[in-house]
Protein backbone atom coordinates (compact mmCIF):
# COMPACT_ATOMS: atom_id res chain seq x y z
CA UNK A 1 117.51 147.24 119.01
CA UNK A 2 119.55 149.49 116.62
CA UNK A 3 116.92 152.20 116.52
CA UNK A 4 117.74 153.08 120.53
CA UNK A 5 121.74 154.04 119.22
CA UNK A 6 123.50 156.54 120.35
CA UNK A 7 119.57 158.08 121.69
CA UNK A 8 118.92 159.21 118.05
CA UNK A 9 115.41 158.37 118.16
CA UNK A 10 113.30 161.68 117.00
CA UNK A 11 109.96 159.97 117.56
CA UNK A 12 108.25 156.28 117.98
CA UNK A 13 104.58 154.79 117.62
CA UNK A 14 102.36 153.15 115.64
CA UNK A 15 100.97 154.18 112.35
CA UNK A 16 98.93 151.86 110.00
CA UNK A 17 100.74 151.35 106.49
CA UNK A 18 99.68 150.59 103.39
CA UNK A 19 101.12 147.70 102.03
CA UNK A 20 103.55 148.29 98.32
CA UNK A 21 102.31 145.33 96.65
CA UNK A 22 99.76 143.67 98.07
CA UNK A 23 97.34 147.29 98.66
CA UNK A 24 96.28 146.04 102.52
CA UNK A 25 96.63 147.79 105.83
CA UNK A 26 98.87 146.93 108.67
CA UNK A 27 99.48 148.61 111.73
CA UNK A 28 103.24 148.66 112.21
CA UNK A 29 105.79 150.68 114.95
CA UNK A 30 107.47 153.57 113.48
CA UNK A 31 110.86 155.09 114.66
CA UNK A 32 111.62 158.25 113.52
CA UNK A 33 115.59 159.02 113.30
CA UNK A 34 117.52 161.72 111.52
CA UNK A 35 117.68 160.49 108.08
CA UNK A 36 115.69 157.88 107.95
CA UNK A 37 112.13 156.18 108.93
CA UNK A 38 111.87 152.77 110.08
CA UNK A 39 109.23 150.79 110.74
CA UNK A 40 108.77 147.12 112.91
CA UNK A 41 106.05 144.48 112.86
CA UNK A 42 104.44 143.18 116.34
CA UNK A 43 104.68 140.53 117.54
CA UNK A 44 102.95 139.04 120.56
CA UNK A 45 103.01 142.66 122.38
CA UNK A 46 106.99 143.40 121.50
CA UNK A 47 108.32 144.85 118.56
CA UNK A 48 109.79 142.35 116.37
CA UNK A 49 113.58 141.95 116.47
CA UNK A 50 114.26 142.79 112.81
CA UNK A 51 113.02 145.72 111.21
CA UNK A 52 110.05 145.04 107.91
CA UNK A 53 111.47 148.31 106.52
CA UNK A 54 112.88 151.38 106.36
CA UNK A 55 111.83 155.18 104.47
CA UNK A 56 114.79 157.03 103.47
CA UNK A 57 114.19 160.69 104.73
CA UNK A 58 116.55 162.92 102.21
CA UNK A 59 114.89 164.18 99.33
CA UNK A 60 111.29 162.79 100.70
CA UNK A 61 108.04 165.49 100.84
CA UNK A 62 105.30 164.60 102.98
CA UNK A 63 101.73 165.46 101.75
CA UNK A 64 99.58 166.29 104.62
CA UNK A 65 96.42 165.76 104.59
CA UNK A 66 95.92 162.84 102.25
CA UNK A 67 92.39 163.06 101.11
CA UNK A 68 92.67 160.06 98.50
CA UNK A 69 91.92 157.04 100.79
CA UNK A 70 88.45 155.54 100.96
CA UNK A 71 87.23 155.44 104.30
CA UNK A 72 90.51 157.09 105.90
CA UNK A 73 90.90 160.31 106.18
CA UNK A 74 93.64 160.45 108.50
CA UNK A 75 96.21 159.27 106.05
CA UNK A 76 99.32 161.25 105.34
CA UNK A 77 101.45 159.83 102.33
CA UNK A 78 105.55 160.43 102.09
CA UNK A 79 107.32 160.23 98.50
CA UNK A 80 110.73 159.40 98.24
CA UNK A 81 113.37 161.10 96.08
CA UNK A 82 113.10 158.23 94.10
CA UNK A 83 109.03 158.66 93.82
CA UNK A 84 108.45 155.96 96.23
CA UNK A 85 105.30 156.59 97.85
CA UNK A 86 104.16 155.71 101.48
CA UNK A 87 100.68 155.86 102.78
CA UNK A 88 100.61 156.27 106.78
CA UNK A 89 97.58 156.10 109.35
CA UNK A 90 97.34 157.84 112.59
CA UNK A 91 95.26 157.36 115.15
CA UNK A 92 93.58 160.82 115.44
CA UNK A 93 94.22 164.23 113.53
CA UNK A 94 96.44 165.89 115.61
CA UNK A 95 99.03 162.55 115.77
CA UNK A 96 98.74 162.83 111.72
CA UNK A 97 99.71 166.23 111.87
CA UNK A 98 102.30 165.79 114.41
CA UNK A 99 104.03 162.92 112.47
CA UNK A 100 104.20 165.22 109.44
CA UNK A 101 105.46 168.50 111.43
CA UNK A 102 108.55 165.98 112.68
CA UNK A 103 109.65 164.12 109.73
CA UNK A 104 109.24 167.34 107.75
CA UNK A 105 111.50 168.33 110.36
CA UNK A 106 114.22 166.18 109.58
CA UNK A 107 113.95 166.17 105.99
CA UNK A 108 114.30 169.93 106.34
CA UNK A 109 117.72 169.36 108.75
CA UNK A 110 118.84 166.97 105.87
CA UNK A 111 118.38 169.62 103.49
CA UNK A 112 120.20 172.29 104.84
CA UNK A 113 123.25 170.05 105.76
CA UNK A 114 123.49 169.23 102.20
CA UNK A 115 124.27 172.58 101.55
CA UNK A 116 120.37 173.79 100.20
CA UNK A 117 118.78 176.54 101.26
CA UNK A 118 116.59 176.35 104.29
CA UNK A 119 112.81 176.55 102.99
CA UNK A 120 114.01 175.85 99.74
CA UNK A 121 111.00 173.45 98.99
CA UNK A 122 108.32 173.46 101.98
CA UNK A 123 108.55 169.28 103.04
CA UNK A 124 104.84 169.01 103.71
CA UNK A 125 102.90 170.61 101.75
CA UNK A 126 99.01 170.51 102.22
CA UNK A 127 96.84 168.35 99.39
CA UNK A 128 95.03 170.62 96.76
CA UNK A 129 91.46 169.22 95.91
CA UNK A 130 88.19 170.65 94.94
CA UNK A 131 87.99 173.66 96.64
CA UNK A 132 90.64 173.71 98.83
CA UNK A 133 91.67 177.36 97.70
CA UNK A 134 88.80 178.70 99.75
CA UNK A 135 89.82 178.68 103.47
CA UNK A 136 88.71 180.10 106.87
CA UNK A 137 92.12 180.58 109.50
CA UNK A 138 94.11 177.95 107.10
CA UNK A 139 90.67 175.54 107.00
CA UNK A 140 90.58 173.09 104.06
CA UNK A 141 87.11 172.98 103.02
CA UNK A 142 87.48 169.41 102.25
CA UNK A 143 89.31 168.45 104.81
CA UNK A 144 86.56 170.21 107.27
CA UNK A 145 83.92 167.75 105.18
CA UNK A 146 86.57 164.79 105.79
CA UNK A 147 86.33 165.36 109.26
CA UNK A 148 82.69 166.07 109.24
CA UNK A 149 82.10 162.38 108.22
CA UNK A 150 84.59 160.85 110.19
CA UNK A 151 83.14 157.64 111.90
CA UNK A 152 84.43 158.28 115.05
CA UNK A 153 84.36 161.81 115.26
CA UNK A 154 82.56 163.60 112.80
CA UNK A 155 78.87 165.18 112.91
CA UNK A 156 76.35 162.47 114.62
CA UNK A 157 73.11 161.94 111.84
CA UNK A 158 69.83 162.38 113.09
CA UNK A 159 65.90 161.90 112.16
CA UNK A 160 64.41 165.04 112.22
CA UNK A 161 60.74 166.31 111.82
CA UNK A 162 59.20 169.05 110.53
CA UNK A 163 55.81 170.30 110.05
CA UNK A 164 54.66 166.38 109.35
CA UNK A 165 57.43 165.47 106.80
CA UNK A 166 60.35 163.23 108.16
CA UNK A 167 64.23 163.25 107.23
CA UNK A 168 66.84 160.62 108.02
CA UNK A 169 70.62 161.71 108.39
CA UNK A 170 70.35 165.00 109.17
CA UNK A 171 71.63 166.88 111.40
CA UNK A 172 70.78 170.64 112.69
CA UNK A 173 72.32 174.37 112.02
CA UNK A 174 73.17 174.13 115.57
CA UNK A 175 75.06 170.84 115.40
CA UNK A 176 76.85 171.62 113.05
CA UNK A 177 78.07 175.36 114.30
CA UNK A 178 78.62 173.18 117.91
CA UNK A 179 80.68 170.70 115.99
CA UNK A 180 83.13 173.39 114.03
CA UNK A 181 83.75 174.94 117.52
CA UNK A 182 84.31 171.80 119.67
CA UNK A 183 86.80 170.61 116.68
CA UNK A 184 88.78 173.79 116.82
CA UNK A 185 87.59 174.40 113.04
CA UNK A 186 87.01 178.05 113.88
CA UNK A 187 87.08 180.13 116.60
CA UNK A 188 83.68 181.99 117.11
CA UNK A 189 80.34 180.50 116.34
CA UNK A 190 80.35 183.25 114.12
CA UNK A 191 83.00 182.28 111.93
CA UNK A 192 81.19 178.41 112.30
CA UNK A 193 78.39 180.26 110.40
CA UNK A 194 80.23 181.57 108.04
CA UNK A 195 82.84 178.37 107.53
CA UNK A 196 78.94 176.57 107.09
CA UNK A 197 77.97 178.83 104.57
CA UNK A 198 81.03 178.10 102.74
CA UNK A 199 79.79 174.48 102.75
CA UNK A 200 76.69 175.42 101.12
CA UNK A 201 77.75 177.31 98.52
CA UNK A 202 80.48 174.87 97.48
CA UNK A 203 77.76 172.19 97.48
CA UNK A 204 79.23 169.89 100.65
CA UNK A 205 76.01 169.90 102.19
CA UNK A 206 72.44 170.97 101.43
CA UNK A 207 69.35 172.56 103.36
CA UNK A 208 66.26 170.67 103.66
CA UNK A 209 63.46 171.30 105.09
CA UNK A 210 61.48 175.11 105.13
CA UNK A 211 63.55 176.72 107.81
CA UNK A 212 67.25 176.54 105.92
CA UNK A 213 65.39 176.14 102.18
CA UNK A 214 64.16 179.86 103.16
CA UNK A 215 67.15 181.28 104.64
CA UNK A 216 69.32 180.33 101.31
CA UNK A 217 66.90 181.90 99.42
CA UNK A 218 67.13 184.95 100.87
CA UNK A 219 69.82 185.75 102.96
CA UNK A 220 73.44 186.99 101.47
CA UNK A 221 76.33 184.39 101.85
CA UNK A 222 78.14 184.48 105.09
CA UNK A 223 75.29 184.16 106.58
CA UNK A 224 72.83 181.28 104.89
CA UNK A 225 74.11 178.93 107.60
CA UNK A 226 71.77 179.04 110.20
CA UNK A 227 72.61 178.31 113.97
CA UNK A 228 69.28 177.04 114.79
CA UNK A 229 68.12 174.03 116.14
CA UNK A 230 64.59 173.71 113.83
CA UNK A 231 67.30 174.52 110.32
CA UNK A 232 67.87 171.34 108.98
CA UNK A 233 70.29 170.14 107.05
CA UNK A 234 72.16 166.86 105.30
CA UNK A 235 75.11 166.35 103.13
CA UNK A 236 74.60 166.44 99.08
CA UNK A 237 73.93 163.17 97.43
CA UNK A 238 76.99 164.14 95.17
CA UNK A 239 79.34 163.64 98.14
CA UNK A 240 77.65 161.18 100.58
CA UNK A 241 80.43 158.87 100.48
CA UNK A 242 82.50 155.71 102.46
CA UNK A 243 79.52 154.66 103.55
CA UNK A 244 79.44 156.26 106.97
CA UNK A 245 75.65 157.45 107.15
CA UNK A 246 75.14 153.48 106.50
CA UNK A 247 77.59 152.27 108.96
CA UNK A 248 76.26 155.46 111.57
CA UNK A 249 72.71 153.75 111.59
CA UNK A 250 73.68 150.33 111.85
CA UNK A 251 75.33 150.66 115.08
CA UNK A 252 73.41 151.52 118.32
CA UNK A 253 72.77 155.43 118.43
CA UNK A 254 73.25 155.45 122.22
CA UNK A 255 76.64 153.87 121.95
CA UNK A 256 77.79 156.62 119.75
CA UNK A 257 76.23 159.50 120.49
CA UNK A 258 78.55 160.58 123.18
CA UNK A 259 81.88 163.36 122.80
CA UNK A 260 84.93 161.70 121.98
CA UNK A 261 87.22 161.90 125.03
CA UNK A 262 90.23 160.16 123.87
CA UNK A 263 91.38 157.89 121.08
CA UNK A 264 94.31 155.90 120.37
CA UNK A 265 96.22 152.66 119.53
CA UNK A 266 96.82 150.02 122.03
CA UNK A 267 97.21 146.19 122.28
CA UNK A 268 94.26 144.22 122.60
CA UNK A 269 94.37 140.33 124.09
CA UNK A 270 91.99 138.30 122.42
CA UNK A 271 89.61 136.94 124.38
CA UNK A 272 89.72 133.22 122.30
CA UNK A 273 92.84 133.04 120.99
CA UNK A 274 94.85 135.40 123.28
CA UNK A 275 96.72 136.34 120.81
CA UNK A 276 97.50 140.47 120.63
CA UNK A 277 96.37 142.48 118.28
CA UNK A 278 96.60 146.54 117.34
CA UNK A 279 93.31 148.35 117.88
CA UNK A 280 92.19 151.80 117.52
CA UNK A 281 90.60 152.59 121.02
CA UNK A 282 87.48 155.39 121.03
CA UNK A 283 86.69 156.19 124.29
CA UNK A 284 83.30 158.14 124.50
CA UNK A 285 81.48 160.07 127.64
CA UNK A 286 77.67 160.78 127.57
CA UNK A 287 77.14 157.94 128.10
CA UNK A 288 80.31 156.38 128.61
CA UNK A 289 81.44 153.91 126.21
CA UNK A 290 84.67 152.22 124.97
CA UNK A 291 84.71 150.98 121.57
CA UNK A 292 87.54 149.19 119.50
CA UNK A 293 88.34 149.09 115.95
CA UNK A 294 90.75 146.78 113.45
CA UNK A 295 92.55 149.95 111.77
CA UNK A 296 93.90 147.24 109.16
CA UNK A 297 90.29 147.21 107.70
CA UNK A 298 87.76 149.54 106.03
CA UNK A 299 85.03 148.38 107.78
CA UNK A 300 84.34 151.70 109.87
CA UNK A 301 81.81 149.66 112.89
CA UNK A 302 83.75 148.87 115.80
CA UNK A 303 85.03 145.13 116.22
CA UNK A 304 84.10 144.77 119.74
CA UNK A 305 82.95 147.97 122.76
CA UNK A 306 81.23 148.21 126.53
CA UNK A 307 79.48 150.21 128.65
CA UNK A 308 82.14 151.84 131.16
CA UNK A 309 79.22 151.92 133.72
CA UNK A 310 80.58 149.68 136.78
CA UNK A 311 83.46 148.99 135.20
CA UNK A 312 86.60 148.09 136.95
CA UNK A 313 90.23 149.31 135.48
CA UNK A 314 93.77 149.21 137.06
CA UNK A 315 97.13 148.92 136.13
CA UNK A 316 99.35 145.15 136.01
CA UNK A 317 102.36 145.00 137.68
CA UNK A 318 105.54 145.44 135.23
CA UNK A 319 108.06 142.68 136.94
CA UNK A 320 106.78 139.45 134.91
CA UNK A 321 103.66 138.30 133.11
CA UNK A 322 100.41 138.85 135.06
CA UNK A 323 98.19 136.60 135.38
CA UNK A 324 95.65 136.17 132.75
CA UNK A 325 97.90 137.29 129.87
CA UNK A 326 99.17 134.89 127.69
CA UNK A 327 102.66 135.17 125.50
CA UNK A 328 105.97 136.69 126.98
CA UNK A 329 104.25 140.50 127.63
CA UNK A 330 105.28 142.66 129.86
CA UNK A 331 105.02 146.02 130.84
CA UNK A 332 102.16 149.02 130.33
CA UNK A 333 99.48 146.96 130.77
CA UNK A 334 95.62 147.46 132.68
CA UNK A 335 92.65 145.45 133.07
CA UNK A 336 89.48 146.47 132.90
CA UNK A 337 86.66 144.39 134.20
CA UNK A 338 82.92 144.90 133.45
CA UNK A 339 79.82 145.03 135.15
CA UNK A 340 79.19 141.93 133.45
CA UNK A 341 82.30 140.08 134.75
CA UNK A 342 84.02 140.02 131.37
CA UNK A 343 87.87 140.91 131.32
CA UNK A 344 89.95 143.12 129.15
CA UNK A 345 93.93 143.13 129.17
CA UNK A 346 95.10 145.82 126.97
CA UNK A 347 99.08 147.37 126.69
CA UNK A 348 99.80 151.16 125.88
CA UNK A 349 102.94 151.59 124.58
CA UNK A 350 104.28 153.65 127.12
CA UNK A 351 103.85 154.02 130.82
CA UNK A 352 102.53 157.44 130.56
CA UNK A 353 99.90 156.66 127.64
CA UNK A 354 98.78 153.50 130.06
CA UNK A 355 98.14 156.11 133.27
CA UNK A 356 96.55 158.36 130.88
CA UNK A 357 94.18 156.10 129.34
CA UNK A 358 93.38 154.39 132.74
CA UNK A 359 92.83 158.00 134.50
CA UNK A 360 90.66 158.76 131.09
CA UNK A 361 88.59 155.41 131.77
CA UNK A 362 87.99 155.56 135.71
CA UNK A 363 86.24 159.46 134.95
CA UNK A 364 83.94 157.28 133.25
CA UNK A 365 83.05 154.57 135.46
């Protein structure tokens, strides 16, 4: 295709757009080049041979994070020089942040060969909401309470007891300070304590129950938070949102309640219509689960997942079409089989993301 000319491709992969006039979700490949970003539909696991559109790069300024999308808070939007705006997807956090430090990148080249000053305007700026002026080691507040009820890897609710009175998502002091570490959020479960507290006295989340209803009554800030497993605590009814407390409960605790090991998109064959289809793949250990999600839709339960417990996963030869998959595909593609004799044919987009995920997968089998 033109994009592979003269090897001026910056950066490739899928994102999930937002449509200009009718406001729906697709996932789409992206090529990054030097001025400009283009983007491809799929089509039967290739990219389609004529581009669906392209972003022109000069002039643009990337706003990352975008906390303005119901039910996705991975979103990072660009706006043109002509006010254009683009709302983009990614698959995880750090791939957001990624595609915003390398088309910042270019738009910042751009810039200085037109003759501006480098730095002149920062490219990506960060979004300002609520309290997003108070900050812990360059930690948005409200992108920490994004994250926090992220579906697929925010804080797990909980049903808690205490001395005979009963609360339903919850989740503990500890959790919470085990959460901000394992996320990166902030370095020292000391500084989770006081990133928590920070929480509480911006009214993200609430204590409830006797354990963290005393400590906020008594203690000076910095250190309400408590990292105790018996301190309960919830978010505030002001900001339960997107429905994810719902959409937690209605899908099997056990399936969910393990780490997040990996997560990305890949190419899904249908097991009825074999036709292909981009999913957002959650891989989980503890116990060991793979879930799959339509990133085109709101709906934040997975569309189909299995137990990785006797599961069988290898990778199809690249010379031809294997047998079993359907259409003219080729190339980065495994199978997994279940316990339960049930196959899965799924394409990465590149050889190494296809050893990865398979390496990922057999840990867990």
């Amino acid at each position: 295709m033109d994009t592979q000319q003269n090897g001026s491709v910056l950066k490739e992969g899928f994102l999930v757009k937002r449509g200009h006039l009718v406001l729906n979700w697709k996932a789409r490949w992206f090529v990054l080049l030097p001025d400009k970003l283009m983007y491809y539909k799929y089509e039967g696991g290739k990219k389609d041979s004529s581009k669906r559109g392209t972003i022109p790069l000069a002039g643009c300024v990337i706003t990352c994070p975008f906390l303005e999308q119901e039910n996705r808070p991975l979103v990072l939007r660009l706006q043109t020089h002509t006010s254009d705006e683009y709302f983009l997807e990614a698959c995880s956090r750090e791939k957001r942040d990624d595609w915003a430090a390398c088309i910042g990148a270019a738009v910042e080249k751009l810039r200085c060969a037109d003759g501006q000053s480098p730095g002149s305007e920062t490219p990506v700026q960060p979004q300002r909401k609520g309290s997003s002026s108070l900050k812990l080691h360059n930690v948005n507040l409200s992108e920490v309470v994004d994250a926090m009820y992220d579906v697929h890897s925010g804080i797990k609710m909980t049903s808690q007891v205490e001395h005979g009175s009963s609360f339903s998502n919850c989740f503990t002091g500890s959790a919470v300070v085990d959460w901000l570490v394992f996320m990166q959020m902030a370095l020292t479960r000391v500084e989770s304590v006081t990133l928590a507290s920070a929480l509480l006295e911006e009214g993200y989340v609430r204590p409830i129950g006797v354990c963290s209803v005393e400590a906020l009554r008594n203690v000076a800030l910095g250190e309400q938070f408590l990292d105790d497993s018996t301190a309960l605590y919830s978010f505030s009814e002001n900001f339960k949102k997107r429905g994810s407390v719902k959409a937690e409960t209605s899908l099997s605790t056990l399936e969910l309640s393990g780490k997040v090991k990996k997560r990305g998109f890949l190419l899904k064959q249908g097991h009825k219509r074999k036709n292909w289809k981009v999913r957002l793949f959650v891989l989980r250990a503890d116990p060991g689960y793979l879930h799959y999600y339509d990133p085109t839709k709101d709906d934040l339960n997975p569309v189909g997942g299995f137990c990785l417990r006797g599961c069988l996963v290898s990778a199809l030869n690249d010379s031809g079409v294997p047998s079993g998959v359907k259409g003219k595909v080729q190339g980065n593609l495994f199978k997994i089989i279940t316990q339960s004799n049930k196959d899965y044919y799924i394409q990465a987009p590149t050889k190494q993301e296809e050893m990865d995920w398979i390496e990922a997968i057999k840990q867990l089998t």
